[in-house]
Protein backbone atom coordinates (compact mmCIF):
# COMPACT_ATOMS: atom_id res chain seq x y z
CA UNK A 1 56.48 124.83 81.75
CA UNK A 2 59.37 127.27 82.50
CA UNK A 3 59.20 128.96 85.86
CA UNK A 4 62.41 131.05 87.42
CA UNK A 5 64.60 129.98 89.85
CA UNK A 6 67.11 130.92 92.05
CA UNK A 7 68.94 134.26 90.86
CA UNK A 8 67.36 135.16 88.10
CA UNK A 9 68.44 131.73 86.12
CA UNK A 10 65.66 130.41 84.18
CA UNK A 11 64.48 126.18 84.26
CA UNK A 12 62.86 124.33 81.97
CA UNK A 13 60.88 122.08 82.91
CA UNK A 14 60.26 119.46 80.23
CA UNK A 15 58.68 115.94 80.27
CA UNK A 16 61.42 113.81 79.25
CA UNK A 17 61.79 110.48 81.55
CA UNK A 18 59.89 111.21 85.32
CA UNK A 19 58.57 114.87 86.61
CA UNK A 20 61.95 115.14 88.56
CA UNK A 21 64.04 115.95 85.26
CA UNK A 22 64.16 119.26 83.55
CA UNK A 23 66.83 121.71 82.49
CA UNK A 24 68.47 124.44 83.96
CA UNK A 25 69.90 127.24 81.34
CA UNK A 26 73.36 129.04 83.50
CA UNK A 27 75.55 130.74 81.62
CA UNK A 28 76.25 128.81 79.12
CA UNK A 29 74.05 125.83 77.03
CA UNK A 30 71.07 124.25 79.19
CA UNK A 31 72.31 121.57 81.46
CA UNK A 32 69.73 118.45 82.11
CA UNK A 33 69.19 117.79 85.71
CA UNK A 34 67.81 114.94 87.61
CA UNK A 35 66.51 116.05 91.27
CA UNK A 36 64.81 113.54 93.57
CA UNK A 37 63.68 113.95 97.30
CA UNK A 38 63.83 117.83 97.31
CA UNK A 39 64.52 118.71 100.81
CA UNK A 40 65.72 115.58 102.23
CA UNK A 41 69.00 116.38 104.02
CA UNK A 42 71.65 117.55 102.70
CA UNK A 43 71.88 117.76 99.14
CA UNK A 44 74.03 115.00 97.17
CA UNK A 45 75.35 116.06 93.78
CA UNK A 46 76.71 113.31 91.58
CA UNK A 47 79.16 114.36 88.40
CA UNK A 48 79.17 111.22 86.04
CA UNK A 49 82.12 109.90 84.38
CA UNK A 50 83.36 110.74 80.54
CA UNK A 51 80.41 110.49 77.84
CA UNK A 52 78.16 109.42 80.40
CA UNK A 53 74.79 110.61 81.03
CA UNK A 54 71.80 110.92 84.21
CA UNK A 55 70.56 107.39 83.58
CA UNK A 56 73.89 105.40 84.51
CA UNK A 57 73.67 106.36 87.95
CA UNK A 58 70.51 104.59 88.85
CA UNK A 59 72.37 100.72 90.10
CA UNK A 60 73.76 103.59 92.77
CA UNK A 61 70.61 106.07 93.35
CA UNK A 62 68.91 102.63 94.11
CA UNK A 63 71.32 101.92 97.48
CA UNK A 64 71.27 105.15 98.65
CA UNK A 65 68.92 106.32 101.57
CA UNK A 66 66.01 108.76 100.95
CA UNK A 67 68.31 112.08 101.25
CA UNK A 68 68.40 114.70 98.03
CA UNK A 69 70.01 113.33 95.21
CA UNK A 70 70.90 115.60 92.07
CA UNK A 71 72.40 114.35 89.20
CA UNK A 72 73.43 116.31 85.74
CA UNK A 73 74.64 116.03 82.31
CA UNK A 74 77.17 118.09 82.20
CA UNK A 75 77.92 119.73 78.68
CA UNK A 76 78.25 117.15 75.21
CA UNK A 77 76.47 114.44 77.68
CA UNK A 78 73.55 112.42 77.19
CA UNK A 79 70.54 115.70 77.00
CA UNK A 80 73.29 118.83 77.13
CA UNK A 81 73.91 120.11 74.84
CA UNK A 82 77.57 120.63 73.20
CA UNK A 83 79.48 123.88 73.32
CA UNK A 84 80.90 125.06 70.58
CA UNK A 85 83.98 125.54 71.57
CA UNK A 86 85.64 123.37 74.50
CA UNK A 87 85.38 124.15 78.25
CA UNK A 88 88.31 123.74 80.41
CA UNK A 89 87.61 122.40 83.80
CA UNK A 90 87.90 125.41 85.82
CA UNK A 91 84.54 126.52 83.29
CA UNK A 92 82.92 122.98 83.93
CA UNK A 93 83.17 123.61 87.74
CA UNK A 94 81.94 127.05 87.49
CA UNK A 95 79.22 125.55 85.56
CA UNK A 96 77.87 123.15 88.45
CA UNK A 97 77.96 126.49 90.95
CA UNK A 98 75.43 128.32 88.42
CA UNK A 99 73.56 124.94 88.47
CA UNK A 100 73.77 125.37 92.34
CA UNK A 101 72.25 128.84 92.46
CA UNK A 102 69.44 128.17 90.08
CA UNK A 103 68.56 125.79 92.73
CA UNK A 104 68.86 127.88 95.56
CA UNK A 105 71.77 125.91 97.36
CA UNK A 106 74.41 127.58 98.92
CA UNK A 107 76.38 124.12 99.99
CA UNK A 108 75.58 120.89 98.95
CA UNK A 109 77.88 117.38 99.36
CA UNK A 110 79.60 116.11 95.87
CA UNK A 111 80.37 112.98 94.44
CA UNK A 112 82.39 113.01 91.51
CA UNK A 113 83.37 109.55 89.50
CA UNK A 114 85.91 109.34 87.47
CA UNK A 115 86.24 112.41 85.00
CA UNK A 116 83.46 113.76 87.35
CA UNK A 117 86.11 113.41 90.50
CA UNK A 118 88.39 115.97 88.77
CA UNK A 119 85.58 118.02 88.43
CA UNK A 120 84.68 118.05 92.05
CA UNK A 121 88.48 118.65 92.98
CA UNK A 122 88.41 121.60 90.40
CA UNK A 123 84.98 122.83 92.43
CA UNK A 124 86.04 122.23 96.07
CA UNK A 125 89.86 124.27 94.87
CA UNK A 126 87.91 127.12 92.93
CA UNK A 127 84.68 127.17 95.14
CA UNK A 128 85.09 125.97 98.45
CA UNK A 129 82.86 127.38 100.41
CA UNK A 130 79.94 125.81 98.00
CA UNK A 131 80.96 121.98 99.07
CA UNK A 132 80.59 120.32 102.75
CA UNK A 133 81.60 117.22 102.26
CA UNK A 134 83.72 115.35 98.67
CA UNK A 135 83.40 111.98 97.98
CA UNK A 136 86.43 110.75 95.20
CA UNK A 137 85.32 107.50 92.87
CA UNK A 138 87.65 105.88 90.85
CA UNK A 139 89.60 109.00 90.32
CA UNK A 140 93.18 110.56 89.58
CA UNK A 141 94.87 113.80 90.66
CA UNK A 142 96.17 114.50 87.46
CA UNK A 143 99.66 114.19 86.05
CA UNK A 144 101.53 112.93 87.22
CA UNK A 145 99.48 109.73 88.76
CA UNK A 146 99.86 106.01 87.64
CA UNK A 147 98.56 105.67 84.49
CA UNK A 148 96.83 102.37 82.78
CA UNK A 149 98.33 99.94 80.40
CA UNK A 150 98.86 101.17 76.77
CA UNK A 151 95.87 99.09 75.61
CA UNK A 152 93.71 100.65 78.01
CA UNK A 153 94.22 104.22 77.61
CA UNK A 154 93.87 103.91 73.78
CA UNK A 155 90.36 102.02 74.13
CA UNK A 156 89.27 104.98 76.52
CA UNK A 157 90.12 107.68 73.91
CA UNK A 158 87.20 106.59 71.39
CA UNK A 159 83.24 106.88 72.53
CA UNK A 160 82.80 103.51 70.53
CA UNK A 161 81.38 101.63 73.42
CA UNK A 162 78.55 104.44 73.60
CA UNK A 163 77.42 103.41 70.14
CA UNK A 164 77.17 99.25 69.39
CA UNK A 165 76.30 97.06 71.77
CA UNK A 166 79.18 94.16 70.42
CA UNK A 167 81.40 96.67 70.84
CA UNK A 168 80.69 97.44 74.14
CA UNK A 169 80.43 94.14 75.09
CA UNK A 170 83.98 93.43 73.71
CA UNK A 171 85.68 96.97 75.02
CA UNK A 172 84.00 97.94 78.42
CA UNK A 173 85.19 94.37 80.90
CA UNK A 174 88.51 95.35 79.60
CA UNK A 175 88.63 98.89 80.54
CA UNK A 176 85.83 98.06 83.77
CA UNK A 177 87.60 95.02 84.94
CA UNK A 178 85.70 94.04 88.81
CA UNK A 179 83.05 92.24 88.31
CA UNK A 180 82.13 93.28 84.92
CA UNK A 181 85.09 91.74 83.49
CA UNK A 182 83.46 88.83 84.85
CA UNK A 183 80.28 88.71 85.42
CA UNK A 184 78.61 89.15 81.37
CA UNK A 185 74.98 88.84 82.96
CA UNK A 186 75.86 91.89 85.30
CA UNK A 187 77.82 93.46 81.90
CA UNK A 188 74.74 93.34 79.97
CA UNK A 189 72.47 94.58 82.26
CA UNK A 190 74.42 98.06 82.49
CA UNK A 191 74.71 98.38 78.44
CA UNK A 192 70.91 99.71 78.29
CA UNK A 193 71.56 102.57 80.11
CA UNK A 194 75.13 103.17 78.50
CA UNK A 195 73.50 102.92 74.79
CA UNK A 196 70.28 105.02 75.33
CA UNK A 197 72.04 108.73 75.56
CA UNK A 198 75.59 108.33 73.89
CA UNK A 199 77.62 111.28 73.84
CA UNK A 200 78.16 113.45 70.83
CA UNK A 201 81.97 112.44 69.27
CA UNK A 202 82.78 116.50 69.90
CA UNK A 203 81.75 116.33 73.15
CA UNK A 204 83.46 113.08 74.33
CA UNK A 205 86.74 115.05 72.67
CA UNK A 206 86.10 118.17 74.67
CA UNK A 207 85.73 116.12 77.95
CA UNK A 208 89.07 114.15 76.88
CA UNK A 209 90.95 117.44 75.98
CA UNK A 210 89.84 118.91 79.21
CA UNK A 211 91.08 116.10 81.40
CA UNK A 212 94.22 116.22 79.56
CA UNK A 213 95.66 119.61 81.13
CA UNK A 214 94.48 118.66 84.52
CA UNK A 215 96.66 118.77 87.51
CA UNK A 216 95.48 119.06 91.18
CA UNK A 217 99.25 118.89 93.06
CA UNK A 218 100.11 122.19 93.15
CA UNK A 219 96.88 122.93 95.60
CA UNK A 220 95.56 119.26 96.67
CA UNK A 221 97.05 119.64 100.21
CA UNK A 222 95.12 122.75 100.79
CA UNK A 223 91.76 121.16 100.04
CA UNK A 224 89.98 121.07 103.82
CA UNK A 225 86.64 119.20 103.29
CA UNK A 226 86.20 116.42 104.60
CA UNK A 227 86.68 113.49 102.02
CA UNK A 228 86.02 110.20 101.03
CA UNK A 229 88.29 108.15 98.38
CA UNK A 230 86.32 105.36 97.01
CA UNK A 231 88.69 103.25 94.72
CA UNK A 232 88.88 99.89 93.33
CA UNK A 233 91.99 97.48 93.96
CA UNK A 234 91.87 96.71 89.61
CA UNK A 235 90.87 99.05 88.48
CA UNK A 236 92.73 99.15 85.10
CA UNK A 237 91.98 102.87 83.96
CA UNK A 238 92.95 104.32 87.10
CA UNK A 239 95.29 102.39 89.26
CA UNK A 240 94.72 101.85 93.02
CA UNK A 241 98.43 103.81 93.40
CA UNK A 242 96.17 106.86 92.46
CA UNK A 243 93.36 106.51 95.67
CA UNK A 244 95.89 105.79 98.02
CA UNK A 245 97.94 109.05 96.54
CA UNK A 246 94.73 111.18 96.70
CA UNK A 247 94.35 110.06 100.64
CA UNK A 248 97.77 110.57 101.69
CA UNK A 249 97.95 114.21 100.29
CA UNK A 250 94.47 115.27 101.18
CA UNK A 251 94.62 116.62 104.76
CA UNK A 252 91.30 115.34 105.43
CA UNK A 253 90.41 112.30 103.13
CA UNK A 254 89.84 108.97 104.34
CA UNK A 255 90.36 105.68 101.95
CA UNK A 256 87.54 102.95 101.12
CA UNK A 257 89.85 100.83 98.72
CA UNK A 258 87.27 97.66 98.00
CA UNK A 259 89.37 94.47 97.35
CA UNK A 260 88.58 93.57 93.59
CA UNK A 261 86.78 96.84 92.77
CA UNK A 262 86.83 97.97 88.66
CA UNK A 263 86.66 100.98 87.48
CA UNK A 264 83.12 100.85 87.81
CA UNK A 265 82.68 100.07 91.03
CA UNK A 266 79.60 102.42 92.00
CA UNK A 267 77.54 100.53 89.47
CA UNK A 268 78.45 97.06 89.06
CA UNK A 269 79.04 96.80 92.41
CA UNK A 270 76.93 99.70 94.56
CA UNK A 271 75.64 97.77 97.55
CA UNK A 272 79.99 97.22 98.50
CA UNK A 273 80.31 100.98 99.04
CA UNK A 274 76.74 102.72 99.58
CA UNK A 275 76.45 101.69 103.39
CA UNK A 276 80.23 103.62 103.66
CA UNK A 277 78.92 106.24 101.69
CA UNK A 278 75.98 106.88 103.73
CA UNK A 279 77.82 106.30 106.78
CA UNK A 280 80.34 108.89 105.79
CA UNK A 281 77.30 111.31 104.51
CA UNK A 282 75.66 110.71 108.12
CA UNK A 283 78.57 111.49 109.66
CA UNK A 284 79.21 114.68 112.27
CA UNK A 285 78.75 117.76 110.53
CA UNK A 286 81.17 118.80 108.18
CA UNK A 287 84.14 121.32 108.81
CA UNK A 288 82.87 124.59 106.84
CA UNK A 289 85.85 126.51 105.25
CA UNK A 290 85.50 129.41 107.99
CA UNK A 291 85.99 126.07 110.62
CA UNK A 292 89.28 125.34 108.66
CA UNK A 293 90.54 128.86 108.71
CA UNK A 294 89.31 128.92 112.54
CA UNK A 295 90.80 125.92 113.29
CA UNK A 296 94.43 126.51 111.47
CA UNK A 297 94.64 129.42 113.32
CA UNK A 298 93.67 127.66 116.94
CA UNK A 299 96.13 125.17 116.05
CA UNK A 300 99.15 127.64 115.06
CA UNK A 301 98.28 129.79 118.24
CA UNK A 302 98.41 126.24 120.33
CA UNK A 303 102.27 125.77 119.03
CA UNK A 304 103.52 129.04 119.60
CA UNK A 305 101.90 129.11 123.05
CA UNK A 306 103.58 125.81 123.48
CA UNK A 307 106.72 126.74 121.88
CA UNK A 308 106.69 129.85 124.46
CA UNK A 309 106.07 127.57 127.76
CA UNK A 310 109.05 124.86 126.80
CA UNK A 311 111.46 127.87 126.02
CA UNK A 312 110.39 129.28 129.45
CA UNK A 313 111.04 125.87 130.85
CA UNK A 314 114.33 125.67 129.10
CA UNK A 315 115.41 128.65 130.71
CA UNK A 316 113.69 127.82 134.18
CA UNK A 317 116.01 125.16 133.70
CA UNK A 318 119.41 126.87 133.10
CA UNK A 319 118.87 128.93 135.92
């Protein structure tokens, strides 16, 4: 079935998994969407972490309330296709707005874990005014941030664990730690979803060479949404030093650090953060960017007015 959405963008709607999947074709290659509860507040878009594709969400998508949920594979992941030649992240972000308008959404809320947090930093910088609120799991702002052990950072360059199940079972509680590193039972049951759509080697690569020029301090502090830091305490691929670094720059971030979080903390461990999540999602309604510009200028008006009376005072004083 192909119908057209949005402006002018053509979706495909193909019968894949469940009648809420189907692909949307942007600018670029066709993108594989997820899209449940069309309608349903305000819509949640989740961007996955390197290699990984729609289906590892679902331990999350199963704690989370009945609001619009869509989920993507963005390009070289699981059902996208792979470019061929690499996108850099300011393309990748640009990517998820054409996703946005074949869907007709002006604004939605975005959560972005791991590689897909520096996406959503990338989209809230570049395209502000399409994002109310950001959620930030397991994360980094780019360099420089605390980096993992050696050990760790090599095991994360190869898509290995995508591909044999011993392998995975040997590599991912060491680059997970939480309760994977622990908890085999709760281990296994995540490998189904991690083996059934492994990313192409060239696309894992482009993802990895992507993240690799990425660095959000030269315009972090001028990000004004509203956001939520989700981070684990061990997380061994990104460091807790990098959530609490993320908060304290963001002018409007707030931190969940969950004591003995991994690195995959939204699905070995979702029912710790949803209810925060939620909460924060249910929250008043989010600043828009004209509310930030508004509000700067209040504010700057408020100290010169202020700076005006105590001069006047001052003087009042001396005479």
């Amino acid at each position: 079935m192909v119908c057209t959405m949005g402006s002018g963008q053509q979706d495909v709607r193909v019968s894949i998994n469940t009648d809420d999947e189907f692909y949307v074709t942007a600018s670029g290659p066709r993108i594989r969407l997820q899209r449940r509860n069309i309608g349903n507040r305000v819509p949640l878009i989740l961007i996955n972490g390197i290699g990984a594709a729609i289906e590892m969400w679902q331990p999350l998508v199963d704690e989370l309330d009945e609001r619009e949920l869509i989920s993507l594979d963005l390009p070289g992941c699981g059902l996208s296709p792979t470019p061929l030649i690499p996108a850099r992240l300011q393309r990748i972000a640009a990517l998820v707005t054409e996703v946005m308008d074949a869907l007709d959404l002006e604004r939605a809320d975005i959560l972005g874990y791991s590689f897909g947090g520096v996406v959503a930093m990338e989209l809230a910088h570049r395209f502000p005014d399409r994002v109310h609120r950001l959620i930030l799991a397991s994360t980094v702002p780019g360099a420089p941030a605390a980096v993992p052990h050696p050990a760790v950072f090599a095991l994360m360059l190869s898509p290995l664990r995508y591909y044999h199940r011993r392998a995975a079972e040997l590599i991912i509680p060491l680059i997970a730690g939480g309760r994977t590193a622990y908890d085999r039972r709760q281990m296994r049951a995540g490998l189904h979803d991690r083996l059934k759509r492994p990313p192409p080697v060239r696309g894992y690569a482009y993802q990895l060479l992507a993240m690799s020029a990425f660095t959000s301090w030269p315009w972090l502090h001028r990000i004004p949404h509203r956001t939520l830091i989700v981070h684990g305490r061990d997380d061994p691929v990104s460091p807790a030093l990098n959530g609490r670094l993320l908060t304290a720059t963001m002018p409007n971030a707030r931190l969940l650090m969950v004591a003995g979080g991994g690195h995959l903390l939204l699905l070995d461990e979702p029912g710790r953060v949803a209810p925060a999540i939620v909460e924060f999602l249910e929250s008043a309604r989010p600043p828009t960017v004209q509310d930030e510009v508004c509000g700067r200028r209040a504010r700057s008006s408020i100290r010169r007015s202020t700076t005006q009376q105590r001069r006047k005072e001052r003087d009042n004083c001396r005479d």
